[in-house]
C-alpha atoms as a PDB file:
ATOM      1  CA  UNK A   1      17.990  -4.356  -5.989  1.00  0.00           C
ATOM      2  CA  UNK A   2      16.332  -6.188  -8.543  1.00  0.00           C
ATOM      3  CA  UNK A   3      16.622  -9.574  -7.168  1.00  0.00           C
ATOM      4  CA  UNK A   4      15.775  -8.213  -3.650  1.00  0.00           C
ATOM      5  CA  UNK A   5      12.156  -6.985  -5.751  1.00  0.00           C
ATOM      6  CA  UNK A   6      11.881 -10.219  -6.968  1.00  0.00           C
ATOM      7  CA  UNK A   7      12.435 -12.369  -4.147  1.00  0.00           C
ATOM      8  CA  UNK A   8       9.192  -9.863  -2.266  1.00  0.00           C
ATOM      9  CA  UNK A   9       7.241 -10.771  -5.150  1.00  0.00           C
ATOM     10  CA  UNK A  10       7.598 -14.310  -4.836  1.00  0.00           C
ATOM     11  CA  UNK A  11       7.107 -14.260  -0.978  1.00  0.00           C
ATOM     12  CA  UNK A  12       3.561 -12.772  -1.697  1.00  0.00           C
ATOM     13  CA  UNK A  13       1.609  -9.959  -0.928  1.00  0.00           C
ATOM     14  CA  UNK A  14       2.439  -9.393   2.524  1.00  0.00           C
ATOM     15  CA  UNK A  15       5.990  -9.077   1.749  1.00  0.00           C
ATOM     16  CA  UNK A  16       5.654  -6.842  -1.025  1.00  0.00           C
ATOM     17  CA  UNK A  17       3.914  -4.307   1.475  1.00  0.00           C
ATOM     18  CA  UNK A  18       7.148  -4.368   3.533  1.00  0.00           C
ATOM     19  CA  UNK A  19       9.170  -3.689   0.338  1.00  0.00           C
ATOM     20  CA  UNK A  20       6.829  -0.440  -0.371  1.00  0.00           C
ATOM     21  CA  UNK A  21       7.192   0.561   3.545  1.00  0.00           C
ATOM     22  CA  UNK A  22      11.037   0.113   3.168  1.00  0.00           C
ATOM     23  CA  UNK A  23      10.712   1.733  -0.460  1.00  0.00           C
ATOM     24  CA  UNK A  24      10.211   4.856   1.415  1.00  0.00           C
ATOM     25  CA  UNK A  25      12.528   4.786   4.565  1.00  0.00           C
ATOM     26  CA  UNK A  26      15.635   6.057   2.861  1.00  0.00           C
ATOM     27  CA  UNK A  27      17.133   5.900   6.077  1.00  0.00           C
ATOM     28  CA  UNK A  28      17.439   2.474   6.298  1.00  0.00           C
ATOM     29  CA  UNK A  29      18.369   1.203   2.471  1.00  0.00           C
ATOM     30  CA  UNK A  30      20.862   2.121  -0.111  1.00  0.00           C
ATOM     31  CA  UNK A  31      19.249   4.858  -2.618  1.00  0.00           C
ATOM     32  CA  UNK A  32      19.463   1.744  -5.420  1.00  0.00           C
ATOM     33  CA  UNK A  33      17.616  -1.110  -3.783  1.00  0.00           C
ATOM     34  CA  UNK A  34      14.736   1.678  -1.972  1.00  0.00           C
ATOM     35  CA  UNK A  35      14.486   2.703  -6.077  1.00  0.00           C
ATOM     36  CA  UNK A  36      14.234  -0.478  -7.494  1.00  0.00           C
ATOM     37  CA  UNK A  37      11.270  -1.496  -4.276  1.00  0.00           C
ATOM     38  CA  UNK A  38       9.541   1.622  -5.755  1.00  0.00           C
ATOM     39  CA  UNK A  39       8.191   0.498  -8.444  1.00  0.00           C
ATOM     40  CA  UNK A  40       6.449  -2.344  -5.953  1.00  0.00           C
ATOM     41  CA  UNK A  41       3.945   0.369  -5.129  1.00  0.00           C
ATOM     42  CA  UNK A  42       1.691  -0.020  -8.775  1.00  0.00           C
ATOM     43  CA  UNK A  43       3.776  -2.422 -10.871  1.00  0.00           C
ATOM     44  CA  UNK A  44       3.111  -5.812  -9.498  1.00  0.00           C
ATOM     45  CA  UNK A  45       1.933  -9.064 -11.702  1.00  0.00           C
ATOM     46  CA  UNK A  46      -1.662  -8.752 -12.124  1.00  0.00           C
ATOM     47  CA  UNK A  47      -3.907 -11.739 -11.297  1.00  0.00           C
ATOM     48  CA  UNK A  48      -6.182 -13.403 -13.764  1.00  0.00           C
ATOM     49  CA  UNK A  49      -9.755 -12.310 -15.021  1.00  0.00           C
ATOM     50  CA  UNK A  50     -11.158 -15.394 -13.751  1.00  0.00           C
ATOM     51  CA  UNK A  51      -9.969 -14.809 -10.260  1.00  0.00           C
ATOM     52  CA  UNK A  52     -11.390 -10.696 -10.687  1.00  0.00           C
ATOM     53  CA  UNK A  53     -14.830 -11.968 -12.006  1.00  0.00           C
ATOM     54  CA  UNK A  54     -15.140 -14.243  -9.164  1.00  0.00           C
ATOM     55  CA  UNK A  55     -14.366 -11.671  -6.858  1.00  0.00           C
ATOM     56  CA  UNK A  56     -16.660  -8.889  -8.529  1.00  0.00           C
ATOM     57  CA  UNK A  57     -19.437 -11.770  -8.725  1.00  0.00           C
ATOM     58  CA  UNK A  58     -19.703 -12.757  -4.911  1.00  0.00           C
ATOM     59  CA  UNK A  59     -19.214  -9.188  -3.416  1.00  0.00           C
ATOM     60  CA  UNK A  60     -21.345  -7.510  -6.254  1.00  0.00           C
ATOM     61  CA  UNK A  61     -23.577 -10.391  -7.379  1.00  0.00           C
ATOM     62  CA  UNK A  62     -22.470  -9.855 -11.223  1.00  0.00           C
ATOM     63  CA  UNK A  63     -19.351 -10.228 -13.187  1.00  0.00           C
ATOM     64  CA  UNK A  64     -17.905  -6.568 -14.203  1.00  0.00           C
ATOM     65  CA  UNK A  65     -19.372  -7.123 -18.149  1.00  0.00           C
ATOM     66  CA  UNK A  66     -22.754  -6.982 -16.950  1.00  0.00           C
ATOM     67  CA  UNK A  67     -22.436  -4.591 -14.241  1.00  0.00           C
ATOM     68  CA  UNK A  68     -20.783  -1.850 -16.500  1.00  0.00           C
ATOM     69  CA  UNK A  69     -21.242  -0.595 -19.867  1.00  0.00           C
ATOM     70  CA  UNK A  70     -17.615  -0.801 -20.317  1.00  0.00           C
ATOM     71  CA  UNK A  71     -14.597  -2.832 -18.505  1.00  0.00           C
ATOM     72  CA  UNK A  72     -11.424  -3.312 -19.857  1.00  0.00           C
ATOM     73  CA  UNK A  73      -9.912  -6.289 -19.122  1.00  0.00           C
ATOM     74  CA  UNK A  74      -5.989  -5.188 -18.836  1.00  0.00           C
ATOM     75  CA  UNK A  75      -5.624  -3.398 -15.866  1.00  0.00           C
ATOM     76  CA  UNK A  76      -4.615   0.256 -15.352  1.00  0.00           C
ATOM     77  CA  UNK A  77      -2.205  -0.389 -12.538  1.00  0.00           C
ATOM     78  CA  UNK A  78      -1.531  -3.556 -10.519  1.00  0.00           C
ATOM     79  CA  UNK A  79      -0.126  -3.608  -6.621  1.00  0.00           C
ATOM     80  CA  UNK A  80      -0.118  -6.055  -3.589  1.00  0.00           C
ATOM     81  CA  UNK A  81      -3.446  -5.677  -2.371  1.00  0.00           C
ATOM     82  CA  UNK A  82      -5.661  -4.937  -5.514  1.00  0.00           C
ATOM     83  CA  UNK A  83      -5.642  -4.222  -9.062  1.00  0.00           C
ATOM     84  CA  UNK A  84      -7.740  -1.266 -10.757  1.00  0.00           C
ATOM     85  CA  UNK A  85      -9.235  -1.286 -13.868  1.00  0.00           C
ATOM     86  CA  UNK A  86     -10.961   1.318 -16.457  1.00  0.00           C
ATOM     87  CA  UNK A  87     -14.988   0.730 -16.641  1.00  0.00           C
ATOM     88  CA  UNK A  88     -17.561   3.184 -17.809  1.00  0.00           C
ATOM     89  CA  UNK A  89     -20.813   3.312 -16.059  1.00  0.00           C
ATOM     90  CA  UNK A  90     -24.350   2.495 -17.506  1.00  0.00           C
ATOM     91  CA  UNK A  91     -24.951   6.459 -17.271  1.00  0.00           C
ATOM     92  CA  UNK A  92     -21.805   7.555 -19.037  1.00  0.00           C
ATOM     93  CA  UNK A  93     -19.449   8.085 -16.459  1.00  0.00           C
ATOM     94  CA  UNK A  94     -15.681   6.810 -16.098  1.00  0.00           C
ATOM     95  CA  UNK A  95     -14.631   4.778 -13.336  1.00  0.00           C
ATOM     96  CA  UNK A  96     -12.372   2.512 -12.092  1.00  0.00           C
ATOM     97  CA  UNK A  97     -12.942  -0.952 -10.804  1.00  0.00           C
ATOM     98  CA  UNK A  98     -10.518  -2.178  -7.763  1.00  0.00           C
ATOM     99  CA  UNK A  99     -10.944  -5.389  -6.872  1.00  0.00           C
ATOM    100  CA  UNK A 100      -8.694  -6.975  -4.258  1.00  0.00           C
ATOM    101  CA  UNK A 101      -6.425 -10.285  -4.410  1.00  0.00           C
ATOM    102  CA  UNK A 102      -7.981 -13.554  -3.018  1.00  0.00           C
ATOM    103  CA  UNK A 103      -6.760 -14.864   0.334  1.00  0.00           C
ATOM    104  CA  UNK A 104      -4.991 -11.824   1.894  1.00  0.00           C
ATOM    105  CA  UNK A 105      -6.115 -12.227   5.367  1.00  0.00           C
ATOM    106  CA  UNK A 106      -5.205 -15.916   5.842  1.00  0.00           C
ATOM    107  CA  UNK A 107      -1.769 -14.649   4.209  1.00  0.00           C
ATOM    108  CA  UNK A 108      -1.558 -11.725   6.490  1.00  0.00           C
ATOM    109  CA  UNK A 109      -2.031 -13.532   9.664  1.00  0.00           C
ATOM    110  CA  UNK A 110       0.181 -16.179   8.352  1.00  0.00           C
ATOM    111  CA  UNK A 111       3.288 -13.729   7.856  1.00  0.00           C
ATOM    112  CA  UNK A 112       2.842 -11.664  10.316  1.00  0.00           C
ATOM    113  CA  UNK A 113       2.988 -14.537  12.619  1.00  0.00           C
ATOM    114  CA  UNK A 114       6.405 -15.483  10.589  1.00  0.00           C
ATOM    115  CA  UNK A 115       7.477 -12.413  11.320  1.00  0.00           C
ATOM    116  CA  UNK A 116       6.824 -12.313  14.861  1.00  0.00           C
ATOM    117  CA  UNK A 117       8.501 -15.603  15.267  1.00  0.00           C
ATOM    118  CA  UNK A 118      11.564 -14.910  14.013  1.00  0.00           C
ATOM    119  CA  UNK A 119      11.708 -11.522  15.994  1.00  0.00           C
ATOM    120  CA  UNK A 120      11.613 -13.109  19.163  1.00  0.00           C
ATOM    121  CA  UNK A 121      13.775 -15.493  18.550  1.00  0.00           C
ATOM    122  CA  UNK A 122      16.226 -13.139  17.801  1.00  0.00           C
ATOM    123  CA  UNK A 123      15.285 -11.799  21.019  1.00  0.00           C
ATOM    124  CA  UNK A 124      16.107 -14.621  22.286  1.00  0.00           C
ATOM    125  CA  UNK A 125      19.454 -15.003  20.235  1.00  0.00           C
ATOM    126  CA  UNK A 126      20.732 -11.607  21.765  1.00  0.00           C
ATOM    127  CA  UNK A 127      19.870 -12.210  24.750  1.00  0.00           C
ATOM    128  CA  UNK A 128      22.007 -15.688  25.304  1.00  0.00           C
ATOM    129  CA  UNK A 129      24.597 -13.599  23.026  1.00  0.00           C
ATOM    130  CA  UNK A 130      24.858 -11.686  25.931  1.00  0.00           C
ATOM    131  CA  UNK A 131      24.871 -13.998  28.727  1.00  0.00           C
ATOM    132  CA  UNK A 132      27.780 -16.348  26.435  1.00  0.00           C
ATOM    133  CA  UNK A 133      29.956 -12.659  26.338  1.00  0.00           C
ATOM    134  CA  UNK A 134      28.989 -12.345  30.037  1.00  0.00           C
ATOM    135  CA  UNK A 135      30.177 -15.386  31.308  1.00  0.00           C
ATOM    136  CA  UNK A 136      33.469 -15.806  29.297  1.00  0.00           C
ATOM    137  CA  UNK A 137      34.882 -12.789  30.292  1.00  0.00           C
ATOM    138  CA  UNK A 138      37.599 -12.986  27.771  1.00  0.00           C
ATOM    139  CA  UNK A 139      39.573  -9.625  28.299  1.00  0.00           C
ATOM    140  CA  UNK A 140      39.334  -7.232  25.563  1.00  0.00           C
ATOM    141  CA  UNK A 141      36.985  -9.292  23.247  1.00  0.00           C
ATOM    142  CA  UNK A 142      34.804  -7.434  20.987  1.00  0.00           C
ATOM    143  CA  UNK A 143      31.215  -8.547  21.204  1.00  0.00           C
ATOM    144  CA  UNK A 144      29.448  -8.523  17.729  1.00  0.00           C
ATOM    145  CA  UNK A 145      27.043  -5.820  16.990  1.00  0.00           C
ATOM    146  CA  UNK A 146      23.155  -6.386  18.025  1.00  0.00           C
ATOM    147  CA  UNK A 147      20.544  -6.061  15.891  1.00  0.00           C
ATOM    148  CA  UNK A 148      17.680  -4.386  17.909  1.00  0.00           C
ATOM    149  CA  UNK A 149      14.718  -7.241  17.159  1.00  0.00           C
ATOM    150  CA  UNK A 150      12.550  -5.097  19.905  1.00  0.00           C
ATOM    151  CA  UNK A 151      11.941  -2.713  17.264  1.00  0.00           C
ATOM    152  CA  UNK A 152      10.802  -4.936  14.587  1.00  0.00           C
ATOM    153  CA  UNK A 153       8.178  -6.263  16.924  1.00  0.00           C
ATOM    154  CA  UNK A 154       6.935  -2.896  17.420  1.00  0.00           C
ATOM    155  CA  UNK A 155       7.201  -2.562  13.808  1.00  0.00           C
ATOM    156  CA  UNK A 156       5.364  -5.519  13.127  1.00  0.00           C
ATOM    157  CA  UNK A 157       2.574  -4.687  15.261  1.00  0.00           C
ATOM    158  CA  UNK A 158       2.137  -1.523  13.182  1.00  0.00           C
ATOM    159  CA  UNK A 159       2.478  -2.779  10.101  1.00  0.00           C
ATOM    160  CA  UNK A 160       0.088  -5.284  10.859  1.00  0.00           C
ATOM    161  CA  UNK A 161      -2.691  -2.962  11.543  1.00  0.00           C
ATOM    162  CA  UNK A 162      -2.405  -1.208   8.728  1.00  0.00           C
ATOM    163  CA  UNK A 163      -2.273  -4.049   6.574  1.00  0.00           C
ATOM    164  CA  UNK A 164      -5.753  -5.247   7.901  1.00  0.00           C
ATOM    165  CA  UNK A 165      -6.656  -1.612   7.789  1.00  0.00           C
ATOM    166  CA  UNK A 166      -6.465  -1.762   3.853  1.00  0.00           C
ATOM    167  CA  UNK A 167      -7.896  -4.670   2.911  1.00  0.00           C
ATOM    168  CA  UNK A 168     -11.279  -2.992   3.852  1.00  0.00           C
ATOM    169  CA  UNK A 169     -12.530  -1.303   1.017  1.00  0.00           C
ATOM    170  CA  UNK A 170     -15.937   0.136   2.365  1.00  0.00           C
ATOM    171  CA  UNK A 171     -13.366   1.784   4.864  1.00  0.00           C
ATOM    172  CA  UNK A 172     -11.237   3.312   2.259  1.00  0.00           C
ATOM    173  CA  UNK A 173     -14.264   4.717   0.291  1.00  0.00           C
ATOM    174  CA  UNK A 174     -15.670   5.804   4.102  1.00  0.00           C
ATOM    175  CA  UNK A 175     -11.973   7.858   4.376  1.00  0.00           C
ATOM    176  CA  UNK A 176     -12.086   8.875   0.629  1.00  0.00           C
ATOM    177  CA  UNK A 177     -15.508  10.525   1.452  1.00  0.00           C
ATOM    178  CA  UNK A 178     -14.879  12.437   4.682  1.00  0.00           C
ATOM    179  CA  UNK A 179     -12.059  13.556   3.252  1.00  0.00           C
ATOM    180  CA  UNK A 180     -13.729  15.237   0.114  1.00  0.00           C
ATOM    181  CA  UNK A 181     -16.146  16.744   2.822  1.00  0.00           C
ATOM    182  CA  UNK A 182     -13.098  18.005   4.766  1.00  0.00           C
ATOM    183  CA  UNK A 183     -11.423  19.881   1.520  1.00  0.00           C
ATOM    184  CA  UNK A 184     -15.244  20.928   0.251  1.00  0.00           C
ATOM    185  CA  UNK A 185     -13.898  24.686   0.634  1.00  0.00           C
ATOM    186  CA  UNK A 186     -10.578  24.027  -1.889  1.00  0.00           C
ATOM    187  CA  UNK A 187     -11.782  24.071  -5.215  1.00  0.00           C
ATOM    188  CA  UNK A 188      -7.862  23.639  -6.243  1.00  0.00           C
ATOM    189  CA  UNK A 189      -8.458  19.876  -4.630  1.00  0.00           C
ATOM    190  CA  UNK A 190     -10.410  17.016  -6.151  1.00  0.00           C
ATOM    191  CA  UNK A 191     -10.829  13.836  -4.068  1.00  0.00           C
ATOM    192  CA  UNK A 192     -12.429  11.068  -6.339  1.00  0.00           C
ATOM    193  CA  UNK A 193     -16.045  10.215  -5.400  1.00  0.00           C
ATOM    194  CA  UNK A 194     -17.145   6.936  -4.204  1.00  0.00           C
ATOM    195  CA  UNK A 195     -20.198   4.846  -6.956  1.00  0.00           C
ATOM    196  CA  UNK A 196     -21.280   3.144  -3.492  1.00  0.00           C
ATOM    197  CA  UNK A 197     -24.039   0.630  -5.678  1.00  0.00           C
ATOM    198  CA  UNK A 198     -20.487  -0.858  -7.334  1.00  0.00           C
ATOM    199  CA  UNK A 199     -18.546  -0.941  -3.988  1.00  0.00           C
ATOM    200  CA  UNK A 200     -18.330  -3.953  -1.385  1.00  0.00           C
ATOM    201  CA  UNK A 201     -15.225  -4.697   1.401  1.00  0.00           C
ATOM    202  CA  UNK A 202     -13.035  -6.017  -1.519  1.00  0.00           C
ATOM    203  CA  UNK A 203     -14.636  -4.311  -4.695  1.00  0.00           C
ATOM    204  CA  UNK A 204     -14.553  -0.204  -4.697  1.00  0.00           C
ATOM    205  CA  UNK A 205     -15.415   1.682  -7.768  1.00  0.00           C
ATOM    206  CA  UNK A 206     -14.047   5.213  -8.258  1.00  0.00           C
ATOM    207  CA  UNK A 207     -14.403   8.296 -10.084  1.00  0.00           C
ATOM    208  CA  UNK A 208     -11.789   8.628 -13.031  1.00  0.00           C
ATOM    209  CA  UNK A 209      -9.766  11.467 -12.609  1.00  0.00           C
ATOM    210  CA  UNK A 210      -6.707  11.584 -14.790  1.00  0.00           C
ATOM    211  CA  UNK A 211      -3.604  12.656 -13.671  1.00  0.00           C
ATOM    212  CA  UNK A 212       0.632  12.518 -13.267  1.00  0.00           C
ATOM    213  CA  UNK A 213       2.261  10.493  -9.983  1.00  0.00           C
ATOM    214  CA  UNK A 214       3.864  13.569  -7.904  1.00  0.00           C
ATOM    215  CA  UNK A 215       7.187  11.711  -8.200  1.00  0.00           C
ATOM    216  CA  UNK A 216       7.338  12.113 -11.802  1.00  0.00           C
ATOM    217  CA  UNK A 217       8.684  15.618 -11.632  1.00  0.00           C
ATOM    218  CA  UNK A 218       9.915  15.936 -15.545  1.00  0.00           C
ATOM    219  CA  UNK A 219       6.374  15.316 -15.941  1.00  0.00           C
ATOM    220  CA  UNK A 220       4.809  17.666 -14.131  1.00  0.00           C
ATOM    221  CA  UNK A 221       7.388  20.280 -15.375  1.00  0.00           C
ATOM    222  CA  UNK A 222       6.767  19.490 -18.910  1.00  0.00           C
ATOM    223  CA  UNK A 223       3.233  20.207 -18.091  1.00  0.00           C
ATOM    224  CA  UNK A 224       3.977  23.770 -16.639  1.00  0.00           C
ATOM    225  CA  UNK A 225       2.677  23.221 -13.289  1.00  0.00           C
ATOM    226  CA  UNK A 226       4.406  25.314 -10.643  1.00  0.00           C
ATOM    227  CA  UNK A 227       6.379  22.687  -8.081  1.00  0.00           C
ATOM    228  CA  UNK A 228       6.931  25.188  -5.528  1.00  0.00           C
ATOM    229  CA  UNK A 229       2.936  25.648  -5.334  1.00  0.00           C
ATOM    230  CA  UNK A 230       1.830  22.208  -5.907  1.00  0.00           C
ATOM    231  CA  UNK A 231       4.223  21.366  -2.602  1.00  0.00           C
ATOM    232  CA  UNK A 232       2.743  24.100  -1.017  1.00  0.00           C
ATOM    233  CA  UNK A 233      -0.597  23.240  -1.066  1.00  0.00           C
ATOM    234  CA  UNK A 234       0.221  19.628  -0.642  1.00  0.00           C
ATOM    235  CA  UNK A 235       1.679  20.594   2.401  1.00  0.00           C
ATOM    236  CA  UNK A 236      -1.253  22.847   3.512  1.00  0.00           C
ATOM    237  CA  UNK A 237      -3.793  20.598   2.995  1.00  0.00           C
ATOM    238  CA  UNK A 238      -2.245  18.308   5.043  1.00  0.00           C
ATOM    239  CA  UNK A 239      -1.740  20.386   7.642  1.00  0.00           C
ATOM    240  CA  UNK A 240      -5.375  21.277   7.177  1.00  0.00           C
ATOM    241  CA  UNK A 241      -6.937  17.611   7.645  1.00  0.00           C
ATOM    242  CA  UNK A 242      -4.720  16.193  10.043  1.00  0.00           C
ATOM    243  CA  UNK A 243      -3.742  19.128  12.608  1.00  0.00           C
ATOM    244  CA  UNK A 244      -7.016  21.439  11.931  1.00  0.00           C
ATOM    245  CA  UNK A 245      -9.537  18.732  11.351  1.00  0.00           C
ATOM    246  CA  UNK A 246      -7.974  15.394  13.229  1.00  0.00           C
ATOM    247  CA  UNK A 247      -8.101  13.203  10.478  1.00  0.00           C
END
């Protein structure tokens, strides 16, 4: 497992989104490797100040140490798209700072394209497998097992939107906002508000709100919190945006 996490790290970022989209698919991996590709989803190698400052400076116009009363310079959590870090506001209030790797697009486009590639040629592959087996006609021989590529390529396709889909920041803060309008009537729910004046397409600053992964469950229990109800309304609210409200 932990050379399979490795070896995603090293291919880039594009790679280590298809480890956290196989992290979850229990289905399809033994319960030790999709484990080990969990912690691909906010553990990654962070990337240098220099490279953040640049960032903050061209979509922002100002390095975070002038734009914020506060920034700390080791980030809170680190993943394949973007790393967030802890800043306070001029006015007193705590944020957080993501700020997205350099490059991603030309990488996406790049791997995707891999990816494609190599699916139809094992298109290809199965489909002169077949024709070989076809034309032999050896009695009773056992033609190896086919790997359906037709699927990755739909997969691909999909994956490939929503890649693009998330390295649009003013889109994400867009979603975060309609979907605090959406829940306005659950006091139980907090979505995180969007500090628009510090946000650009790869820079979005966030209201702080503290809190425990819902996968850490020894947490939450050492904390009191009810699991049946938390599920519930996880569940409910769910139901509530997507089947009630369509989004």
């Amino acid at each position: 497992g932990r050379l399979v996490k490795q070896l995603l790290i090293d291919l880039g970022p594009t790679y280590i989104k298809l480890g956290q989209f196989l992290s979850v698919r229990r289905d399809l991996l033994p319960v030790t490797i999709a484990d080990e590709l969990t912690s691909l989803q906010d553990r990654v190698p962070p990337f240098g100040l220099d490279l953040l400052r640049q960032t903050v400076t061209q979509e922002l116009g100002a390095p975070p140490e002038e734009l914020f009363a506060y920034f700390d310079p080791v980030p809170l959590a680190s993943a394949s798209i973007g790393q967030v870090h802890r800043v306070q506001l001029k006015d007193g209030k705590q944020a957080v700072l993501k700020v997205q790797r350099s490059g991603l697009a030309h990488d996406f486009y790049r791997d995707l394209g891999l990816m494609r590639l190599a699916a139809k040629a094992g298109l290809r592959y199965n489909e002169w497998k077949a024709s070989f087996f076809k034309t032999l006609k050896i009695q009773g021989a056992k033609r190896p097992a086919r790997f359906d590529f037709r699927n990755w390529l739909e997969m691909s396709d999909e994956f490939g939107k929503n890649l693009f889909a998330e390295v649009d920041y003013l889109l994400e803060g867009r979603n975060a906002d309609r979907l605090r309008r959406l829940l306005r009537d659950r006091p139980e729910v907090r979505i995180p508000r969007v500090f628009w004046k510090y946000s650009a397409r790869k820079v979005l600053t966030l209201e702080y709100i503290e809190g425990i992964k819902i996968d850490r469950v020894r947490e939450l229990e050492d904390r009191g919190i009810d699991l049946q109800a938390l599920g519930n309304l996880l569940i409910t609210c769910y139901l509530e945006q997507f089947v009630i409200k369509g989004f």
